[in-house]
PDB file of N, CA and C in Angstrom:
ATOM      1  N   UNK A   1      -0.603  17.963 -12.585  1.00  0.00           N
ATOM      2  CA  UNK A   1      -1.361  17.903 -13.802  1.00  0.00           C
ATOM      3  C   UNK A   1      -0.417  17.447 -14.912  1.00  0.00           C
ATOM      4  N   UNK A   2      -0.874  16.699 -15.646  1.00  0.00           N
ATOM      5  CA  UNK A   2       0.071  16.079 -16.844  1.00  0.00           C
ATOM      6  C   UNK A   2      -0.577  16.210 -17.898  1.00  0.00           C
ATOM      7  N   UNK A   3      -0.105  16.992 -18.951  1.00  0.00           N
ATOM      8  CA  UNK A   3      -0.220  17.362 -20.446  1.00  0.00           C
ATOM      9  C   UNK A   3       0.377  16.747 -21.300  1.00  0.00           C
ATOM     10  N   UNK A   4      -0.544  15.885 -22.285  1.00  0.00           N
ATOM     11  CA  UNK A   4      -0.023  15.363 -23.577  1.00  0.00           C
ATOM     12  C   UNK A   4       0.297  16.630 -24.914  1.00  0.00           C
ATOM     13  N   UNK A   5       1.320  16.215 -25.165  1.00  0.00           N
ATOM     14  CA  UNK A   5       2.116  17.287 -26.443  1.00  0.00           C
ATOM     15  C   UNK A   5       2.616  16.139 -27.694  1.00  0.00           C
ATOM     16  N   UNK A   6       1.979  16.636 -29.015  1.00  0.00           N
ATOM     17  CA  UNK A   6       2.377  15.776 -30.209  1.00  0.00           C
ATOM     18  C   UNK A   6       2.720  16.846 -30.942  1.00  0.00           C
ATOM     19  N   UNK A   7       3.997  16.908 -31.473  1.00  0.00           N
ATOM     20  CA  UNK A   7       4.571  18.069 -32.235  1.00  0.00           C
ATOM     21  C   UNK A   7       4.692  17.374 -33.504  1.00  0.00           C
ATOM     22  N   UNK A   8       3.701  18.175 -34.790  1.00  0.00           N
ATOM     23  CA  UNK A   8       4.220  17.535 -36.140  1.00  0.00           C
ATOM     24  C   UNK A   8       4.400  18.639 -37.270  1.00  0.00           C
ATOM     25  N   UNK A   9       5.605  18.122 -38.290  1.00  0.00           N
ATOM     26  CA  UNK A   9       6.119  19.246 -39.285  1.00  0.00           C
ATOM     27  C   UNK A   9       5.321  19.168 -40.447  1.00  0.00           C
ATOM     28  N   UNK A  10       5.047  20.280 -41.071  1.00  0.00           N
ATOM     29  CA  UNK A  10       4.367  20.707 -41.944  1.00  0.00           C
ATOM     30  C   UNK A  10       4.876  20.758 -43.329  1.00  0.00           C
ATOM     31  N   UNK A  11       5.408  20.309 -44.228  1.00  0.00           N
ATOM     32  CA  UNK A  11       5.723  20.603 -45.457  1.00  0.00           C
ATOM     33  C   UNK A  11       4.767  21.271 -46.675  1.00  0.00           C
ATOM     34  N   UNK A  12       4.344  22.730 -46.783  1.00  0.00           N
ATOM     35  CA  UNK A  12       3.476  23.284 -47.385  1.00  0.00           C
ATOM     36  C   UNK A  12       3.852  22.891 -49.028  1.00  0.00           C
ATOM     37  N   UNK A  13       4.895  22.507 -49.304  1.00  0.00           N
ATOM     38  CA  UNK A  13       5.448  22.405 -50.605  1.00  0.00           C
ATOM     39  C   UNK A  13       4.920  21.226 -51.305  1.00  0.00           C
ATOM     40  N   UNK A  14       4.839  20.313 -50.651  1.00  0.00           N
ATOM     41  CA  UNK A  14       4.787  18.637 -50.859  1.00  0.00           C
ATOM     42  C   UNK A  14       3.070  18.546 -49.955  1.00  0.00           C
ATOM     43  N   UNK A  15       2.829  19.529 -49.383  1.00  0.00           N
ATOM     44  CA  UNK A  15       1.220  18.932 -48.610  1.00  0.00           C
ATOM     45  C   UNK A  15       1.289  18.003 -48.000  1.00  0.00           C
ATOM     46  N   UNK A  16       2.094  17.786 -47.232  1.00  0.00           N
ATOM     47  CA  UNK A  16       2.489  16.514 -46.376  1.00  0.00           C
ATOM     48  C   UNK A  16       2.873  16.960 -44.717  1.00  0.00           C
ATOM     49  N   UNK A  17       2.248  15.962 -43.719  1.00  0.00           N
ATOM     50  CA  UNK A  17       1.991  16.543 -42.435  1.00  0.00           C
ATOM     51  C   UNK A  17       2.783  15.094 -41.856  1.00  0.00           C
ATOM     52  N   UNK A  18       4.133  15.201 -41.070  1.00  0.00           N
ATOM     53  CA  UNK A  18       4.543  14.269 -40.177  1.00  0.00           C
ATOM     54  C   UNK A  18       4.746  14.229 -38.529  1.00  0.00           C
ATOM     55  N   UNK A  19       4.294  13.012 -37.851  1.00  0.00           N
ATOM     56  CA  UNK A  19       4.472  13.581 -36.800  1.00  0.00           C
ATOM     57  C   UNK A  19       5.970  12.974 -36.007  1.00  0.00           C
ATOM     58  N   UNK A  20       6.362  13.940 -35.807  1.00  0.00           N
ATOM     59  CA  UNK A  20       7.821  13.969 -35.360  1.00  0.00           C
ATOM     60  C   UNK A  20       8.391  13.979 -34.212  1.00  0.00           C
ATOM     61  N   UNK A  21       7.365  14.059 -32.821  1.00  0.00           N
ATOM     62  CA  UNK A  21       8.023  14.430 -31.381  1.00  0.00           C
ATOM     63  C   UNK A  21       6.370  13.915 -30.215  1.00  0.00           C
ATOM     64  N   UNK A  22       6.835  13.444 -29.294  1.00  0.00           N
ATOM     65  CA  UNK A  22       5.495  13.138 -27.946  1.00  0.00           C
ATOM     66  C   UNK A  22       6.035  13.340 -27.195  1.00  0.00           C
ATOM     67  N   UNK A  23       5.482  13.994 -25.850  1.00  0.00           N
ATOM     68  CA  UNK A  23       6.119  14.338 -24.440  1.00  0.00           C
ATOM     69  C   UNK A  23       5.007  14.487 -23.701  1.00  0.00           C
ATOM     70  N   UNK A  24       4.649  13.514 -22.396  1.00  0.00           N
ATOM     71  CA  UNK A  24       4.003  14.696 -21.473  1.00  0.00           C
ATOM     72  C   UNK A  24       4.503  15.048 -20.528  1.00  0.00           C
ATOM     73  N   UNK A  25       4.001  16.301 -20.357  1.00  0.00           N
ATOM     74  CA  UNK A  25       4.598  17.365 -19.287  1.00  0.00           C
ATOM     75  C   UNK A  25       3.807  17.425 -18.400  1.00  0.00           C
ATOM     76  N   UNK A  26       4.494  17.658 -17.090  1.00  0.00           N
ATOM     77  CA  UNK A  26       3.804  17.123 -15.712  1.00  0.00           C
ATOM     78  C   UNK A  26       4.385  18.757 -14.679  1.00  0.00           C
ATOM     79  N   UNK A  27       2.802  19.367 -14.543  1.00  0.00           N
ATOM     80  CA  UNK A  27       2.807  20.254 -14.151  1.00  0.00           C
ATOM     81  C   UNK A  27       2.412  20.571 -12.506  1.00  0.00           C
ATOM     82  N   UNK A  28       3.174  21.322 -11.242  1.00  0.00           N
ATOM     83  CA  UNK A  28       2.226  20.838 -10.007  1.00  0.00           C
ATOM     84  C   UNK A  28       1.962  22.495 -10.098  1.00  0.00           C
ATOM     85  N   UNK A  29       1.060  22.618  -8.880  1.00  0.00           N
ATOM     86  CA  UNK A  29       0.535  24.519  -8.660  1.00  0.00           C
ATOM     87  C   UNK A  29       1.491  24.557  -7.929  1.00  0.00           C
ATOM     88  N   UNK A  30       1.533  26.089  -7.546  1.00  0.00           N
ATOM     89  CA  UNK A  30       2.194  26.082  -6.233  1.00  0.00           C
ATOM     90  C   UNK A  30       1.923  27.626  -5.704  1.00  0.00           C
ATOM     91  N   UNK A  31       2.001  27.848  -4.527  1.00  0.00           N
ATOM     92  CA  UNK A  31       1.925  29.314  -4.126  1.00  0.00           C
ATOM     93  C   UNK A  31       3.053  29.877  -4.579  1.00  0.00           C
ATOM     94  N   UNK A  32       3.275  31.550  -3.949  1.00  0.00           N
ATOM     95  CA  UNK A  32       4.230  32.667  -4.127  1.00  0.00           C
ATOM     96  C   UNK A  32       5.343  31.467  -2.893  1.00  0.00           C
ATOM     97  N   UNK A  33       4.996  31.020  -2.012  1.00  0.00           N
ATOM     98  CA  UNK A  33       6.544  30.447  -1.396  1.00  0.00           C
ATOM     99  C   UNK A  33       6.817  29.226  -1.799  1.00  0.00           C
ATOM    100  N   UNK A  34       6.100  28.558  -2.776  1.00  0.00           N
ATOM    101  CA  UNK A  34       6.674  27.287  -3.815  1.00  0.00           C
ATOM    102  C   UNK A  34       6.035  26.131  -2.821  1.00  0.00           C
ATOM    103  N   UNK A  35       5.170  26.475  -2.066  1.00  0.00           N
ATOM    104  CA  UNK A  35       4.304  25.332  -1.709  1.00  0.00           C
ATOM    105  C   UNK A  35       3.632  24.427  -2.589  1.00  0.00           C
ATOM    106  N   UNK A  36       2.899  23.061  -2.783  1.00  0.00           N
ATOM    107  CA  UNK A  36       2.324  22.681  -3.429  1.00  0.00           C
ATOM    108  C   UNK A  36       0.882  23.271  -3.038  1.00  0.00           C
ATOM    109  N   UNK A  37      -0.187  23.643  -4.210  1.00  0.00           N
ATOM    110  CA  UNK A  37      -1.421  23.737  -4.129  1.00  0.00           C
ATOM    111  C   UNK A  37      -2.231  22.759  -4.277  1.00  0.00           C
ATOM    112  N   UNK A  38      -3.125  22.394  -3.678  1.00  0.00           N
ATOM    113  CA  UNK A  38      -4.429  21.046  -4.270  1.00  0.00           C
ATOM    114  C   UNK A  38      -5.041  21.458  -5.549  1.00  0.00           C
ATOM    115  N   UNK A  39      -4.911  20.935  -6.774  1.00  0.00           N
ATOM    116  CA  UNK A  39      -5.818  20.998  -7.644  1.00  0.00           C
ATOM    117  C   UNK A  39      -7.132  20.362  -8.019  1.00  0.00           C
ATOM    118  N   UNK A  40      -8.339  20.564  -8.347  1.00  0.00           N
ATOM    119  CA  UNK A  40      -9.095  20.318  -8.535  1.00  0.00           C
ATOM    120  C   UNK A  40      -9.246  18.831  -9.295  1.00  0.00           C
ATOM    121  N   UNK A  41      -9.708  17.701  -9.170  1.00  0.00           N
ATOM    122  CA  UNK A  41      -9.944  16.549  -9.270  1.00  0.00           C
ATOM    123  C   UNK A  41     -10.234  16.565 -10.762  1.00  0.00           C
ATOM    124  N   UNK A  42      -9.637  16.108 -11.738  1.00  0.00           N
ATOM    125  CA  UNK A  42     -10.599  15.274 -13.162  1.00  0.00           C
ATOM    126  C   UNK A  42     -11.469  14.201 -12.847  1.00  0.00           C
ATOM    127  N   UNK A  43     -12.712  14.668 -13.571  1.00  0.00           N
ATOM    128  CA  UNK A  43     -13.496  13.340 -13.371  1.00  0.00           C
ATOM    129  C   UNK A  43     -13.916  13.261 -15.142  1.00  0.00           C
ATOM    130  N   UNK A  44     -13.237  12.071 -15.642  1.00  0.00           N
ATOM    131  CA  UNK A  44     -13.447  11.712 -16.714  1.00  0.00           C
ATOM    132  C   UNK A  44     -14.407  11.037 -17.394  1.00  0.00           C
ATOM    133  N   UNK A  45     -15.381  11.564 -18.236  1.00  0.00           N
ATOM    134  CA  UNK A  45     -16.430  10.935 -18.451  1.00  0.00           C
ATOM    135  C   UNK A  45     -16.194  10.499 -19.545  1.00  0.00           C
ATOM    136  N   UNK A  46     -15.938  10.266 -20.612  1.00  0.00           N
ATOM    137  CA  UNK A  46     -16.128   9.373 -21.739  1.00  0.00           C
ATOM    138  C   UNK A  46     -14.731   8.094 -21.496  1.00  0.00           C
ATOM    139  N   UNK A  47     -15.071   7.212 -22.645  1.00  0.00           N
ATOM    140  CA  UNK A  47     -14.480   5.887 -22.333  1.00  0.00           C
ATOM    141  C   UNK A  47     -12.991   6.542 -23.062  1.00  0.00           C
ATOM    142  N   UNK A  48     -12.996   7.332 -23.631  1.00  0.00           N
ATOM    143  CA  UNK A  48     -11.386   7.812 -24.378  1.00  0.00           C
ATOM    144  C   UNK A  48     -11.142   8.470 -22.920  1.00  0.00           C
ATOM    145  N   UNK A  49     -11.463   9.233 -22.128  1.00  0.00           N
ATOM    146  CA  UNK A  49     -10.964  10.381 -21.505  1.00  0.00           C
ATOM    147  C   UNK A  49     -10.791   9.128 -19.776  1.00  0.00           C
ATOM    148  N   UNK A  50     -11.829   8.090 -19.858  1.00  0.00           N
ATOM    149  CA  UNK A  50     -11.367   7.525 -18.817  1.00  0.00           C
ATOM    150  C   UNK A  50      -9.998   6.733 -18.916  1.00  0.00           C
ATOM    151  N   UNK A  51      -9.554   5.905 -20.112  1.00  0.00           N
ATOM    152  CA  UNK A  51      -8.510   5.122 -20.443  1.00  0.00           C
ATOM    153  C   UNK A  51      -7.364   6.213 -20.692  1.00  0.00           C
ATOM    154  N   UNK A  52      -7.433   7.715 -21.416  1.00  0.00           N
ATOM    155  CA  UNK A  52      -6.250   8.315 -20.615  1.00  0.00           C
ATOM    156  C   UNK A  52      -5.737   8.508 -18.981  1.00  0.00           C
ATOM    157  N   UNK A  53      -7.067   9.075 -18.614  1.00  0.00           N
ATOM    158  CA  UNK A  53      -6.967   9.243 -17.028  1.00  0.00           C
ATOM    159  C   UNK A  53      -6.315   7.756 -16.255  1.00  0.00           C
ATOM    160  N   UNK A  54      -6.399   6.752 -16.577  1.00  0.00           N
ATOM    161  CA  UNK A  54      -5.946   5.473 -16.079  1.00  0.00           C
ATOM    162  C   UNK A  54      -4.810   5.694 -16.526  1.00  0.00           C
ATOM    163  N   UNK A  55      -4.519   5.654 -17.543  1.00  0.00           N
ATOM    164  CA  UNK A  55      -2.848   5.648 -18.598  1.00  0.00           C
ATOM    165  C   UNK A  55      -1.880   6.577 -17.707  1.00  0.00           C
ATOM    166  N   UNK A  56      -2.610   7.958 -17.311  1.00  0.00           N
ATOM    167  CA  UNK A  56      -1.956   9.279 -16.675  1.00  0.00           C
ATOM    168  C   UNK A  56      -0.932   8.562 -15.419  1.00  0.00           C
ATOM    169  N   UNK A  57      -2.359   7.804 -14.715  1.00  0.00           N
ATOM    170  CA  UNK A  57      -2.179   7.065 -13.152  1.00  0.00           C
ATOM    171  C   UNK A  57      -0.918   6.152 -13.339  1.00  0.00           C
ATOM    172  N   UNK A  58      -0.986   5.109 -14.317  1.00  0.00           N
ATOM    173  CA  UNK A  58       0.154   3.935 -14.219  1.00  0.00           C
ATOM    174  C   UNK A  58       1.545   5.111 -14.681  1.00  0.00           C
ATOM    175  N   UNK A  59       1.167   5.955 -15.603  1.00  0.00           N
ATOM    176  CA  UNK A  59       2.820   7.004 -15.864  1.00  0.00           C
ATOM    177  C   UNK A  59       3.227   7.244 -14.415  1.00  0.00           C
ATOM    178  N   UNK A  60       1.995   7.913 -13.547  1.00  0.00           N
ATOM    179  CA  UNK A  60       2.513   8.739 -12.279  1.00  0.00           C
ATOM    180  C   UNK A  60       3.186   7.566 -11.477  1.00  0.00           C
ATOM    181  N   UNK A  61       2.359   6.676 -11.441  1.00  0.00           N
ATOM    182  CA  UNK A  61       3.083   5.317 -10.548  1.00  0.00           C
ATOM    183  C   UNK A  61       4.733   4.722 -11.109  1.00  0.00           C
ATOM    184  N   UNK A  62       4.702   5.096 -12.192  1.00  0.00           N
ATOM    185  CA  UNK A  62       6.304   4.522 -12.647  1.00  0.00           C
ATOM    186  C   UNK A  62       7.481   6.077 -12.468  1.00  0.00           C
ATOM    187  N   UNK A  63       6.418   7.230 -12.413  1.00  0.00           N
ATOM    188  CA  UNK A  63       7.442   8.318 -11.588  1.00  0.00           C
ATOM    189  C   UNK A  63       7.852   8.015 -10.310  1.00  0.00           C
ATOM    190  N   UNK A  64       6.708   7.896  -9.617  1.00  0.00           N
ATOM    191  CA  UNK A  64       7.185   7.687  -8.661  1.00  0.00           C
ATOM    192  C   UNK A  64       7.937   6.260  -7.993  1.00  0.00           C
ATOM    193  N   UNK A  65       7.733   5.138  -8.670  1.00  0.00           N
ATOM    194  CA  UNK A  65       8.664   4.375  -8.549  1.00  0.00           C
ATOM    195  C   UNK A  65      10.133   4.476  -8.256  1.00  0.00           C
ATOM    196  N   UNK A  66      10.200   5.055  -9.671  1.00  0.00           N
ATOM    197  CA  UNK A  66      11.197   5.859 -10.518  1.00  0.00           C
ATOM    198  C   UNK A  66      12.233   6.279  -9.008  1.00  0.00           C
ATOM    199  N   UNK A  67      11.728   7.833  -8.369  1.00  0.00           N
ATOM    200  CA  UNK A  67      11.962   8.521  -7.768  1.00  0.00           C
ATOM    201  C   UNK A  67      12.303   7.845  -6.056  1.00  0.00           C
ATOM    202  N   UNK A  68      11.625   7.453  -5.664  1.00  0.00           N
ATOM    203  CA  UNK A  68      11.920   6.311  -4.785  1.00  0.00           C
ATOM    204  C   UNK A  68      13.067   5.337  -5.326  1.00  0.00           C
ATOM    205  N   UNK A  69      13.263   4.450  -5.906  1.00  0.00           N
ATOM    206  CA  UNK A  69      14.428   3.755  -6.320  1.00  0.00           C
ATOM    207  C   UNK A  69      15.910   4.693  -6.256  1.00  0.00           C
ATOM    208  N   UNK A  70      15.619   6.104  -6.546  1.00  0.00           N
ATOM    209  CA  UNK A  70      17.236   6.659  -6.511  1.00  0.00           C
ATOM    210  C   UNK A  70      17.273   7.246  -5.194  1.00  0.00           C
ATOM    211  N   UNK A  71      16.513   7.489  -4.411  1.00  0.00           N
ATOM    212  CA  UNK A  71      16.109   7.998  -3.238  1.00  0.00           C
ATOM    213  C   UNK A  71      17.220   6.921  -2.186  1.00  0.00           C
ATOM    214  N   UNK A  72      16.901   5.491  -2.438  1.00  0.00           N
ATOM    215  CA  UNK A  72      17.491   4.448  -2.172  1.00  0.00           C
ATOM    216  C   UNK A  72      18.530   4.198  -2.148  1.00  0.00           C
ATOM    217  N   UNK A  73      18.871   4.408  -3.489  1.00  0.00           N
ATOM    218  CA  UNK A  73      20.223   4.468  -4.241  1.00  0.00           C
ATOM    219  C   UNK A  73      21.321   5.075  -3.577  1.00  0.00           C
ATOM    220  N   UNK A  74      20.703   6.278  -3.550  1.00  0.00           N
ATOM    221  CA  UNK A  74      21.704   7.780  -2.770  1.00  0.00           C
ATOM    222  C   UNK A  74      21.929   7.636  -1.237  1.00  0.00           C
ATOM    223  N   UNK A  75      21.379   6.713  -0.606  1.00  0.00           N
ATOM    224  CA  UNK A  75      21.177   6.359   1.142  1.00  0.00           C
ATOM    225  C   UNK A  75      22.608   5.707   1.629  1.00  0.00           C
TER     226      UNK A  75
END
């Protein structure tokens, strides 16, 4: 599961809101012996929630690229 995070600072003095930090965090289940669990499928229905869900897919594909290439590397 992968979570979008936008962290922004608050200046109550000045009333001014910046945004300062993006990350997503990529979460798997797992049992009590650190197995992976199957999670339940997103099915994205609106046209915002489908073009993240696509966006999610090409991130996961450049992880795992990613991860494979040093896999290689290290052989």
């Amino acid at each position: 599961m992968e979570v979008g995070v936008k962290v922004w600072v608050e200046n109550y003095i000045s009333d001014s809101c910046h945004h300062v930090s993006s990350a997503y965090l990529t979460y798997v289940a797992v049992d009590r012996d650190g197995h992976h669990l199957p999670v339940p499928a997103v099915i994205p229905e609106s046209d915002e929630e489908r073009r993240r869900y696509e966006d999610a897919g090409r991130r996961r594909d450049v992880r795992r690229a990613e991860l494979e290439r040093r896999r290689q590397r290290s052989l």
